[in-house]
PDB file of N, CA and C in Angstrom:
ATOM      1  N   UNK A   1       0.389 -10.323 -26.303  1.00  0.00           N
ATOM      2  CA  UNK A   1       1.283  -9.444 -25.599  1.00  0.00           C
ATOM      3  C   UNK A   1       1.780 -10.172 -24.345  1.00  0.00           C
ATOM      4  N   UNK A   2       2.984 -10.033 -24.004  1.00  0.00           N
ATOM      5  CA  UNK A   2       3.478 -10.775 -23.219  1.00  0.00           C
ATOM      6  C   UNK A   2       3.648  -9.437 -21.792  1.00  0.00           C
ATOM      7  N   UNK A   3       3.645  -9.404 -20.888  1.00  0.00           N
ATOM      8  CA  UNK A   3       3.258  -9.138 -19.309  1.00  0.00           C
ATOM      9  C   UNK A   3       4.991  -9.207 -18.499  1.00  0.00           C
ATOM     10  N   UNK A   4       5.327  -8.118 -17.877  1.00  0.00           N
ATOM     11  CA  UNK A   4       6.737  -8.809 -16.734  1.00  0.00           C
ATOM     12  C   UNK A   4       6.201  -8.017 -15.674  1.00  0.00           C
ATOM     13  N   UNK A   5       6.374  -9.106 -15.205  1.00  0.00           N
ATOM     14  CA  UNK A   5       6.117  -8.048 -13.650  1.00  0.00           C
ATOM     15  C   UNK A   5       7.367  -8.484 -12.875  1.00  0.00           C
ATOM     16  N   UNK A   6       7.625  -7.128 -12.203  1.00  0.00           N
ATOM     17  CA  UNK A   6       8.801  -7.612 -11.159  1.00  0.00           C
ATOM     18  C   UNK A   6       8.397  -7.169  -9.803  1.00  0.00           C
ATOM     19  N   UNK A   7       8.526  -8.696  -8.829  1.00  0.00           N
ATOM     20  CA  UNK A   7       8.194  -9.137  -7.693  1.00  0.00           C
ATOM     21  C   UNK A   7       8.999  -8.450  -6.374  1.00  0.00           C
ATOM     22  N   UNK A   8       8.288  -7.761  -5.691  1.00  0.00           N
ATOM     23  CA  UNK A   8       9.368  -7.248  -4.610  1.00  0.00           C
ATOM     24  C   UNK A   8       8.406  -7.385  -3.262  1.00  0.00           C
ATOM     25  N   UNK A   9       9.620  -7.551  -2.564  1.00  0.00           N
ATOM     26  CA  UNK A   9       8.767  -8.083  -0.566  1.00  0.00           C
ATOM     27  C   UNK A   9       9.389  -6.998   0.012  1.00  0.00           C
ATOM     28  N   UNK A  10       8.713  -6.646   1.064  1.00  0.00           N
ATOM     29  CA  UNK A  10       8.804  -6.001   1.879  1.00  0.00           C
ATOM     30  C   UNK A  10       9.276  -6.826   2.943  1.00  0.00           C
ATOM     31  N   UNK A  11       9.464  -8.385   2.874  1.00  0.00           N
ATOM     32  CA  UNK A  11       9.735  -9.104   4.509  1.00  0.00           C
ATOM     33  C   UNK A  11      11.135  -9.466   4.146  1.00  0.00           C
ATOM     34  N   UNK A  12      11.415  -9.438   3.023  1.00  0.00           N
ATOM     35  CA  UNK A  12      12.705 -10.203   2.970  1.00  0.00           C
ATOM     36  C   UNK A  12      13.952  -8.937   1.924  1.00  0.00           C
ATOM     37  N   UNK A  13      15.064  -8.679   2.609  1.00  0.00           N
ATOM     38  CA  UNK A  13      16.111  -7.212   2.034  1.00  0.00           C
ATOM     39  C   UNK A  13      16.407  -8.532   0.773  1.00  0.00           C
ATOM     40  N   UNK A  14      16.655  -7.513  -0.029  1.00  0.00           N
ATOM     41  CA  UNK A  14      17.150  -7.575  -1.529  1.00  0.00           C
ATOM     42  C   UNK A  14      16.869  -9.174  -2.054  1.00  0.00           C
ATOM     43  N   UNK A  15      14.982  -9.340  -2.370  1.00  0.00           N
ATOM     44  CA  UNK A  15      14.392 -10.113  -2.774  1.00  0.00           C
ATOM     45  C   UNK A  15      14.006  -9.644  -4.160  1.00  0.00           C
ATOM     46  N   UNK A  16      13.814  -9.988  -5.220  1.00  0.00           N
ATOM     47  CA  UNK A  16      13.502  -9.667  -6.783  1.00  0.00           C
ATOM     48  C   UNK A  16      13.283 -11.074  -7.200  1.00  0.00           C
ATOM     49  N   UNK A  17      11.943 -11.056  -8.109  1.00  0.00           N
ATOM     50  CA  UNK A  17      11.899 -11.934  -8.621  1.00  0.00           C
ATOM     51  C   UNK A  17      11.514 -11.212 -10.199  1.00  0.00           C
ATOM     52  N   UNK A  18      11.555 -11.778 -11.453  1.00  0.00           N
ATOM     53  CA  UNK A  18      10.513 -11.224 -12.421  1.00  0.00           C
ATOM     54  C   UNK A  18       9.941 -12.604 -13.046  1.00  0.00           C
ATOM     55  N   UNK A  19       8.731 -11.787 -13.719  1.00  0.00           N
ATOM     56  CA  UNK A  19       8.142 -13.331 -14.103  1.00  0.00           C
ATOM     57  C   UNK A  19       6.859 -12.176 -15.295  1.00  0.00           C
ATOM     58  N   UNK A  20       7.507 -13.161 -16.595  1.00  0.00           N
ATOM     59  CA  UNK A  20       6.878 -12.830 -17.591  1.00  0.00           C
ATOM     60  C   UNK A  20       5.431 -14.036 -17.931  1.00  0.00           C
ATOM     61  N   UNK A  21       4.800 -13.247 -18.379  1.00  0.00           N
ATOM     62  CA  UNK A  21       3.804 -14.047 -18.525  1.00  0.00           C
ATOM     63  C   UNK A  21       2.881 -13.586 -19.583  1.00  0.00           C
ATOM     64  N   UNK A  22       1.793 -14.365 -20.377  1.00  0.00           N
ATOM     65  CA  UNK A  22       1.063 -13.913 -21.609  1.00  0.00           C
ATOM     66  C   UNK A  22      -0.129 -13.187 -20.846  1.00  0.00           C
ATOM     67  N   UNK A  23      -0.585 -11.981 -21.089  1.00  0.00           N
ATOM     68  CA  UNK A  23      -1.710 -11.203 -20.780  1.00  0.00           C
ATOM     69  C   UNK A  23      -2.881 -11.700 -21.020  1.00  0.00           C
ATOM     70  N   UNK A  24      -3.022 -12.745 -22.195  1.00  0.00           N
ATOM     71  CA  UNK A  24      -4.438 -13.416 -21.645  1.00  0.00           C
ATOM     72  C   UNK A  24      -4.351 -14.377 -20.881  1.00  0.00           C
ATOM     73  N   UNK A  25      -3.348 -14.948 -20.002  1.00  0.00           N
ATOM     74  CA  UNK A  25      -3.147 -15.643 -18.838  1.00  0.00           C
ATOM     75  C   UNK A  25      -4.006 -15.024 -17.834  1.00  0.00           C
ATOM     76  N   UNK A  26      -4.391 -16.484 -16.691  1.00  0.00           N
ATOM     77  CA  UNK A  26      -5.796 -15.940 -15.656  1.00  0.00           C
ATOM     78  C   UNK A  26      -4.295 -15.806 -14.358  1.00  0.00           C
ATOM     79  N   UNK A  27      -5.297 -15.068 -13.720  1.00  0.00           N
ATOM     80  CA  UNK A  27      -4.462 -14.598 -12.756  1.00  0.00           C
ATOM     81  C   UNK A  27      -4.142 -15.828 -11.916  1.00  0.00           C
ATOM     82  N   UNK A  28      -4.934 -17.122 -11.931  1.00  0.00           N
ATOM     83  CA  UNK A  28      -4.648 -18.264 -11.691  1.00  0.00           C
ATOM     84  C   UNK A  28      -2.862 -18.805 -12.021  1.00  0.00           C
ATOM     85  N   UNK A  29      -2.879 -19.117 -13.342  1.00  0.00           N
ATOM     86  CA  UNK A  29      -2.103 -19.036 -14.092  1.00  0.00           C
ATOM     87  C   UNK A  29      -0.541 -18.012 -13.368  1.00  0.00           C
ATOM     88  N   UNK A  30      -1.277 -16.872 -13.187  1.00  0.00           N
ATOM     89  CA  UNK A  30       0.312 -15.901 -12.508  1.00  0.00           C
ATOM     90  C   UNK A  30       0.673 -16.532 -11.087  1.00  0.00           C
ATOM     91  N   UNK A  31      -0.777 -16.709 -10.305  1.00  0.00           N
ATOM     92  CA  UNK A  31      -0.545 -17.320  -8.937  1.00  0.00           C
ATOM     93  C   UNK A  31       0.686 -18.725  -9.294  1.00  0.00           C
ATOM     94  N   UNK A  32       0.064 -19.676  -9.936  1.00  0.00           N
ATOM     95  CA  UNK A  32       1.044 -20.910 -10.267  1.00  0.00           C
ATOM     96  C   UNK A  32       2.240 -20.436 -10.963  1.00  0.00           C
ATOM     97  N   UNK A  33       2.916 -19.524 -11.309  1.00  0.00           N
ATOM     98  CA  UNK A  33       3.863 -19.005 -11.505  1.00  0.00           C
ATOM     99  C   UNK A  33       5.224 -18.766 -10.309  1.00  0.00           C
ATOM    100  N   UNK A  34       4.202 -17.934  -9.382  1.00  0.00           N
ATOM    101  CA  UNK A  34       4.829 -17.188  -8.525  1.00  0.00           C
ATOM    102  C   UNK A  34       5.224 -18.079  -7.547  1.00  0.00           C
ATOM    103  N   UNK A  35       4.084 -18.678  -7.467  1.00  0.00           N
ATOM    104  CA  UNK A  35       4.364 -20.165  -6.416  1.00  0.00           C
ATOM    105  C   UNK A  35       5.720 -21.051  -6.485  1.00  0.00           C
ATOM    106  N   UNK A  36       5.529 -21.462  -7.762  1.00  0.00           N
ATOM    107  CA  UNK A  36       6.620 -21.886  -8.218  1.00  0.00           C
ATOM    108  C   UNK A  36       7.996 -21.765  -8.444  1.00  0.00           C
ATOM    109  N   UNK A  37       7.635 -20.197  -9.217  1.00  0.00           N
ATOM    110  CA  UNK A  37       8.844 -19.367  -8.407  1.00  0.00           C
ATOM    111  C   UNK A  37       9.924 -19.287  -7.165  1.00  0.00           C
ATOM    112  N   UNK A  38       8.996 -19.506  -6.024  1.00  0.00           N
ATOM    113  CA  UNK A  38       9.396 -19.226  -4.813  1.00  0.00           C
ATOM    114  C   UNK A  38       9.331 -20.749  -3.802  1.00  0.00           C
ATOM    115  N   UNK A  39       8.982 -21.993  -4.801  1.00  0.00           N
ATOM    116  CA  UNK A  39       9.380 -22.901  -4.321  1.00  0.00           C
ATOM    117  C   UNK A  39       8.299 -23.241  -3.334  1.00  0.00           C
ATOM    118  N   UNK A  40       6.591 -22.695  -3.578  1.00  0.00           N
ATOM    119  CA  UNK A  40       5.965 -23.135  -2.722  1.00  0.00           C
ATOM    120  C   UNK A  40       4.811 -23.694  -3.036  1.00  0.00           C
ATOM    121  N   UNK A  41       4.220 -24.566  -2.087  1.00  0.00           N
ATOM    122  CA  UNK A  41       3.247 -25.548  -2.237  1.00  0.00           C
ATOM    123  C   UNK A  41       1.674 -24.380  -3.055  1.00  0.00           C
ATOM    124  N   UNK A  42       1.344 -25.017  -3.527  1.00  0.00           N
ATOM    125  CA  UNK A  42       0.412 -24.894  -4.551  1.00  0.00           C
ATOM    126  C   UNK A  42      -1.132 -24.557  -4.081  1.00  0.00           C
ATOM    127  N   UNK A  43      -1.142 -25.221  -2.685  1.00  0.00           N
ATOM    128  CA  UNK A  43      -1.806 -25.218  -1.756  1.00  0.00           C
ATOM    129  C   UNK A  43      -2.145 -24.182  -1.062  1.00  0.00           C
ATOM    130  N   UNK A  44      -1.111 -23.137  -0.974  1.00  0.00           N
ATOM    131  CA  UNK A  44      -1.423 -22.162   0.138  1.00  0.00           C
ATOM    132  C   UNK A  44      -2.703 -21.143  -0.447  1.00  0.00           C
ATOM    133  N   UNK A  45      -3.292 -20.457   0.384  1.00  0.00           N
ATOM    134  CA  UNK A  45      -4.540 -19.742   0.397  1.00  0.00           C
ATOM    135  C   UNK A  45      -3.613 -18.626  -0.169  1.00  0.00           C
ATOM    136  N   UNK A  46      -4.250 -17.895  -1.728  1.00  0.00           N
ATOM    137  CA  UNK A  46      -3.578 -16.469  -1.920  1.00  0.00           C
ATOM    138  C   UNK A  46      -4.280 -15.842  -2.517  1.00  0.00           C
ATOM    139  N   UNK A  47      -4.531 -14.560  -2.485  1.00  0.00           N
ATOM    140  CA  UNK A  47      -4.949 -13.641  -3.320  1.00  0.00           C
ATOM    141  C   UNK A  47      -4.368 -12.456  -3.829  1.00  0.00           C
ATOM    142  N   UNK A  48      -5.030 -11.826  -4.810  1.00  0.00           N
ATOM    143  CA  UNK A  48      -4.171 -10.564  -5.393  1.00  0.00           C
ATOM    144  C   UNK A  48      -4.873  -9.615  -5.183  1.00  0.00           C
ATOM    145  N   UNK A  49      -4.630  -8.092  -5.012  1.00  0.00           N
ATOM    146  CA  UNK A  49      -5.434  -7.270  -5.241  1.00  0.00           C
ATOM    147  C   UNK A  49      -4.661  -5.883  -5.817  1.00  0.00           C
ATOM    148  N   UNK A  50      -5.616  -5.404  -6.822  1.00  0.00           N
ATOM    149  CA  UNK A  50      -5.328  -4.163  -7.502  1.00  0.00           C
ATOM    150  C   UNK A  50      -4.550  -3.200  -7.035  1.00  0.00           C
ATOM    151  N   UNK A  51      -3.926  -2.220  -6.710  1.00  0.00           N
ATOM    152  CA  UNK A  51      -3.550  -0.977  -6.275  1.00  0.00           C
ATOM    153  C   UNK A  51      -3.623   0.284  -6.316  1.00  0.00           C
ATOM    154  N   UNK A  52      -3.477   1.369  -5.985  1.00  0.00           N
ATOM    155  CA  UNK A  52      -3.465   2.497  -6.803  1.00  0.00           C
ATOM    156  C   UNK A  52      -1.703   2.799  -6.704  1.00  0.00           C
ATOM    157  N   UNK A  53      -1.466   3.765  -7.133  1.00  0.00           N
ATOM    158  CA  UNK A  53      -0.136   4.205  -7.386  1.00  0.00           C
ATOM    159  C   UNK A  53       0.566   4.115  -5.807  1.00  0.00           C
ATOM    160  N   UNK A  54      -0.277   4.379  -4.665  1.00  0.00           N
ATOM    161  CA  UNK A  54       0.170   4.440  -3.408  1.00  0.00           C
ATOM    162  C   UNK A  54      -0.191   3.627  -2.543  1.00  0.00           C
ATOM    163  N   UNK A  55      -0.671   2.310  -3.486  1.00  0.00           N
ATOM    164  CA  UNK A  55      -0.166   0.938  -2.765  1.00  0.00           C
ATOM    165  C   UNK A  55      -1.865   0.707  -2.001  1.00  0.00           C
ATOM    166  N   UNK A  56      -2.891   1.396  -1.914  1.00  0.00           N
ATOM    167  CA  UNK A  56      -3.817   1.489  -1.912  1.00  0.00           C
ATOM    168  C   UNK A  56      -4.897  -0.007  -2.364  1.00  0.00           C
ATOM    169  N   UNK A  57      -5.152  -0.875  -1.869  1.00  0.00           N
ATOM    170  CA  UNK A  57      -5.830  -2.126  -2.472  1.00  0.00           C
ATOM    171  C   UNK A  57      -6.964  -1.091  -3.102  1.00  0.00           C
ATOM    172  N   UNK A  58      -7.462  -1.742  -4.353  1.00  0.00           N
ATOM    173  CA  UNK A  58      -8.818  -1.744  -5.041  1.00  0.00           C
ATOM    174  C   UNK A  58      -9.642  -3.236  -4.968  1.00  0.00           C
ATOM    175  N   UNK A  59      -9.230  -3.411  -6.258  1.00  0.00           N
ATOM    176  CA  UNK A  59      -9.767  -4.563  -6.691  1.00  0.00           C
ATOM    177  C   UNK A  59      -9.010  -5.709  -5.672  1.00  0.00           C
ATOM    178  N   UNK A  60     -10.103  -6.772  -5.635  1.00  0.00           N
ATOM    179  CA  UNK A  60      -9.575  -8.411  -4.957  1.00  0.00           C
ATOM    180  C   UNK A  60      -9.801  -9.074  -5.706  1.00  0.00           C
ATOM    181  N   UNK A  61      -8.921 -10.103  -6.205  1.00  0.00           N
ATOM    182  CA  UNK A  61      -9.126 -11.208  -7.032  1.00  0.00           C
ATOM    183  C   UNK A  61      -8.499 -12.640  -5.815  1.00  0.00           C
ATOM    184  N   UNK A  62      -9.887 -13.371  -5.813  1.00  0.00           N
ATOM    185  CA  UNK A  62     -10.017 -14.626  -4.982  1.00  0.00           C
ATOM    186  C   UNK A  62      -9.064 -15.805  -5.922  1.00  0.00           C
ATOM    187  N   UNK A  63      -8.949 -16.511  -5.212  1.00  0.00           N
ATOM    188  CA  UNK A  63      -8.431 -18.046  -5.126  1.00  0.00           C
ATOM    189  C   UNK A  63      -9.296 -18.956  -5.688  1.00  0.00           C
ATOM    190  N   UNK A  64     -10.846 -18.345  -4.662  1.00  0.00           N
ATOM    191  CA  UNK A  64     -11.872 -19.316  -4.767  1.00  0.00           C
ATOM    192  C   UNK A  64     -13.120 -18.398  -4.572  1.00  0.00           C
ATOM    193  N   UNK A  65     -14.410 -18.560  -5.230  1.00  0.00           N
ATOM    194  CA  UNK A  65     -15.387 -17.300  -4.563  1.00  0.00           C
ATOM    195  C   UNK A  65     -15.882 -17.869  -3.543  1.00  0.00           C
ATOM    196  N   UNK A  66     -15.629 -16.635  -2.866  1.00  0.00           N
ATOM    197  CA  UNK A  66     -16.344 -16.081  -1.795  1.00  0.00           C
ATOM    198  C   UNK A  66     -17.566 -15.247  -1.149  1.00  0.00           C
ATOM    199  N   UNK A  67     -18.219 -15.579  -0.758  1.00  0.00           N
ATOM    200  CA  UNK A  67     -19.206 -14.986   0.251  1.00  0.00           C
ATOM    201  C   UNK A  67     -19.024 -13.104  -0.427  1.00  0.00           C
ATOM    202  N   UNK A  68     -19.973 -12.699  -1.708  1.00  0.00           N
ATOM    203  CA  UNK A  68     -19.318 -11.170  -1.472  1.00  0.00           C
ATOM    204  C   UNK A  68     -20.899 -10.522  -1.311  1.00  0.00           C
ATOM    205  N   UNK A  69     -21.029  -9.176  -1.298  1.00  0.00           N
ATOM    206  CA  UNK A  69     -21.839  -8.593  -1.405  1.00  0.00           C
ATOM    207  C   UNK A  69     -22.194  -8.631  -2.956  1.00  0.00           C
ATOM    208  N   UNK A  70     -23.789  -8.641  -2.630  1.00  0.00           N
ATOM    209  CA  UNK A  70     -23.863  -9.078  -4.570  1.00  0.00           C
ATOM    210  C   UNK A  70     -23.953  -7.606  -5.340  1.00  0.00           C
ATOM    211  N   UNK A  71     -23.539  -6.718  -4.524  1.00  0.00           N
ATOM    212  CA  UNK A  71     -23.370  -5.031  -5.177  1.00  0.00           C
ATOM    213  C   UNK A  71     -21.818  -5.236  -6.081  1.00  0.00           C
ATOM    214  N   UNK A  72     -21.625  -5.720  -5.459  1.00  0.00           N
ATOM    215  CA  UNK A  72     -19.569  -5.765  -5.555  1.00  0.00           C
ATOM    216  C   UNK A  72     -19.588  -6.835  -7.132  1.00  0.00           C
ATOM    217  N   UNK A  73     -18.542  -6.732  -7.715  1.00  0.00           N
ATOM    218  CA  UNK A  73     -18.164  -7.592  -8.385  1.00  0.00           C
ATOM    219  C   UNK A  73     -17.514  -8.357  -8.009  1.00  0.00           C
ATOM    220  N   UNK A  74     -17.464  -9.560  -8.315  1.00  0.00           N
ATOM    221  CA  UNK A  74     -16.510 -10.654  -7.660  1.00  0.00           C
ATOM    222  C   UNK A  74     -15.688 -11.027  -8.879  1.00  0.00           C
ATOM    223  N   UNK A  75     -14.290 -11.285  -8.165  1.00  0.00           N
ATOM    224  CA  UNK A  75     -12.965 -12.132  -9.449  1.00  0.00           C
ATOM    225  C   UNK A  75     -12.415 -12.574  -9.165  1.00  0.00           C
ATOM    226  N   UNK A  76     -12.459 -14.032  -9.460  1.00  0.00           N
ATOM    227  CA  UNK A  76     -11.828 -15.232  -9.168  1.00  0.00           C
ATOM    228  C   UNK A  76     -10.800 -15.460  -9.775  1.00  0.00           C
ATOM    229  N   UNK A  77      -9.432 -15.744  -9.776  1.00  0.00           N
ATOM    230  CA  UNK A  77      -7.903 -16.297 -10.029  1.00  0.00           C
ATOM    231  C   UNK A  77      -8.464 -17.074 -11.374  1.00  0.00           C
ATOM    232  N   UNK A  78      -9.399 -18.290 -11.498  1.00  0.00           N
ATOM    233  CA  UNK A  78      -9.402 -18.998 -12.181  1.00  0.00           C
ATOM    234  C   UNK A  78     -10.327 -18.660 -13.655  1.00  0.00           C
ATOM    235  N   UNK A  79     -11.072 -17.196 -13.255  1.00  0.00           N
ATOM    236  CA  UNK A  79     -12.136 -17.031 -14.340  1.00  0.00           C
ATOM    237  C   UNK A  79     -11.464 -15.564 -14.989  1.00  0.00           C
ATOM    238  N   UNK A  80     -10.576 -14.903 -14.333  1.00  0.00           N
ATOM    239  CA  UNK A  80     -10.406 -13.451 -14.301  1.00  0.00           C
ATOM    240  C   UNK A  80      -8.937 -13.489 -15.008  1.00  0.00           C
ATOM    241  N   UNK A  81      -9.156 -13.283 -16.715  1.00  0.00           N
ATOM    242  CA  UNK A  81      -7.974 -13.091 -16.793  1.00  0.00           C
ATOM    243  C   UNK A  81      -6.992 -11.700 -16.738  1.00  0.00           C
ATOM    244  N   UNK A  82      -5.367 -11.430 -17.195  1.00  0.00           N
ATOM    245  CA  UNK A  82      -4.695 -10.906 -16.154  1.00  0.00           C
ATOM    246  C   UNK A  82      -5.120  -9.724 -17.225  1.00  0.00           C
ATOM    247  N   UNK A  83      -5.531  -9.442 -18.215  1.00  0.00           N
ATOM    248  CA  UNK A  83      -5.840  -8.057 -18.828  1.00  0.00           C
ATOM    249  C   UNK A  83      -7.317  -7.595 -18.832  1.00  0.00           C
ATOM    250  N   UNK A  84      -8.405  -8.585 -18.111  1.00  0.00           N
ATOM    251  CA  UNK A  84      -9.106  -7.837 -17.947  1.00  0.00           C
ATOM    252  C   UNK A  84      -8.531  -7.016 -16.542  1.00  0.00           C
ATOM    253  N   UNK A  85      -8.024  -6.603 -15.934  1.00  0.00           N
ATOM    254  CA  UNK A  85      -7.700  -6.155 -14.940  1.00  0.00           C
ATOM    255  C   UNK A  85      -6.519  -5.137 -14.642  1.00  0.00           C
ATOM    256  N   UNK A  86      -5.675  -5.612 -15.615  1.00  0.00           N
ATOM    257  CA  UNK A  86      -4.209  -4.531 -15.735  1.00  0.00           C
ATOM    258  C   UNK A  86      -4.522  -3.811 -17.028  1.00  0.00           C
ATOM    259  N   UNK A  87      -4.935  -2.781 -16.903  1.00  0.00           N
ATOM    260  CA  UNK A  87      -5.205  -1.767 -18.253  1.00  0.00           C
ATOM    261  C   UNK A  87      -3.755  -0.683 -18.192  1.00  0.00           C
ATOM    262  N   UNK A  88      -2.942  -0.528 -16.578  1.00  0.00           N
ATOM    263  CA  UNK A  88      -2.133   0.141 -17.460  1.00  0.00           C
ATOM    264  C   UNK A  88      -0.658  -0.310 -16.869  1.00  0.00           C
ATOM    265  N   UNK A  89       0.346   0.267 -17.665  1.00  0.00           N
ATOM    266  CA  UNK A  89       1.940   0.060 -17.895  1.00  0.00           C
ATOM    267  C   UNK A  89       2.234  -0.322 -16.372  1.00  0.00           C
ATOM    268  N   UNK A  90       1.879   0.234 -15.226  1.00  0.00           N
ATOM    269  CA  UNK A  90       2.555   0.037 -14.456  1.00  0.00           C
ATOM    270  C   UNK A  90       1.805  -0.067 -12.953  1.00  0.00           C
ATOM    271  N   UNK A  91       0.872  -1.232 -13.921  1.00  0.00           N
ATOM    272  CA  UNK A  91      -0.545  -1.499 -12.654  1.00  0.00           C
ATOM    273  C   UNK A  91       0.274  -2.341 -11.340  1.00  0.00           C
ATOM    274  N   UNK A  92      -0.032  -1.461 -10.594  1.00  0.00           N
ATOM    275  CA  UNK A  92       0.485  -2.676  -9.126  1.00  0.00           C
ATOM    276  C   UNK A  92      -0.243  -3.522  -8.806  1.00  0.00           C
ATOM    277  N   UNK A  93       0.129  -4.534  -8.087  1.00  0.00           N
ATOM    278  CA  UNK A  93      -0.519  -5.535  -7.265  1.00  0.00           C
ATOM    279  C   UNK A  93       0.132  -6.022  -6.153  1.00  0.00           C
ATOM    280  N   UNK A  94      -0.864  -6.440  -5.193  1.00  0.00           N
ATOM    281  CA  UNK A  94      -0.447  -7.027  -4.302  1.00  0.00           C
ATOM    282  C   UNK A  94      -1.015  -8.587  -4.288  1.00  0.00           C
ATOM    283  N   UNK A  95       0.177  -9.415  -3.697  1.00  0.00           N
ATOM    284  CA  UNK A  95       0.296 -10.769  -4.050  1.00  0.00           C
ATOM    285  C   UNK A  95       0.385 -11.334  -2.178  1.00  0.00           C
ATOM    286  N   UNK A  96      -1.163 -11.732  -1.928  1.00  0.00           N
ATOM    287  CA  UNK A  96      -0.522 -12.111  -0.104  1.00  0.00           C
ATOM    288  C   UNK A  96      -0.873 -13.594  -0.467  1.00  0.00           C
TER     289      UNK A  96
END
């Protein structure tokens, strides 16, 4: 199953990006997408995190692991792919 998500900023007026991608792709994988996308170094520190309908973070998915509480689950960009995580039609995320 193939994945579109369409990209919108809040810093920059009438920014859109979309970017399709395969659902067993790691969220790694979407990061090097988006990057690319937008023409930027590969390098920068980013993470994603889940939403609820009202923009609400849940879930964090790291770059790199981190230091978590070992109650918490931890999900890394590189181990976490993008359907264990998007179960539905119109899962948000945030991309910092």
């Amino acid at each position: 199953m193939v994945y579109r998500f369409t990209l919108l900023s809040d810093e920059v007026d009438d920014f859109l990006r979309e970017i399709q991608i395969e659902s067993t792709a790691t969220f790694l994988d979407f990061n090097k997408a988006i990057l690319e996308s937008l023409s930027f170094s590969d390098k920068e520190l980013t993470t994603f995190f889940t939403c609820s309908r009202s923009w609400e973070k849940e879930v964090e998915i790291t770059r790199f692991e981190m230091d978590t509480n070992s109650e918490e689950d931890s999900f890394t960009m590189e181990d976490t792919p993008l359907d264990e995580l998007i179960e539905d039609q119109k899962q948000r995320l945030i991309f910092i």
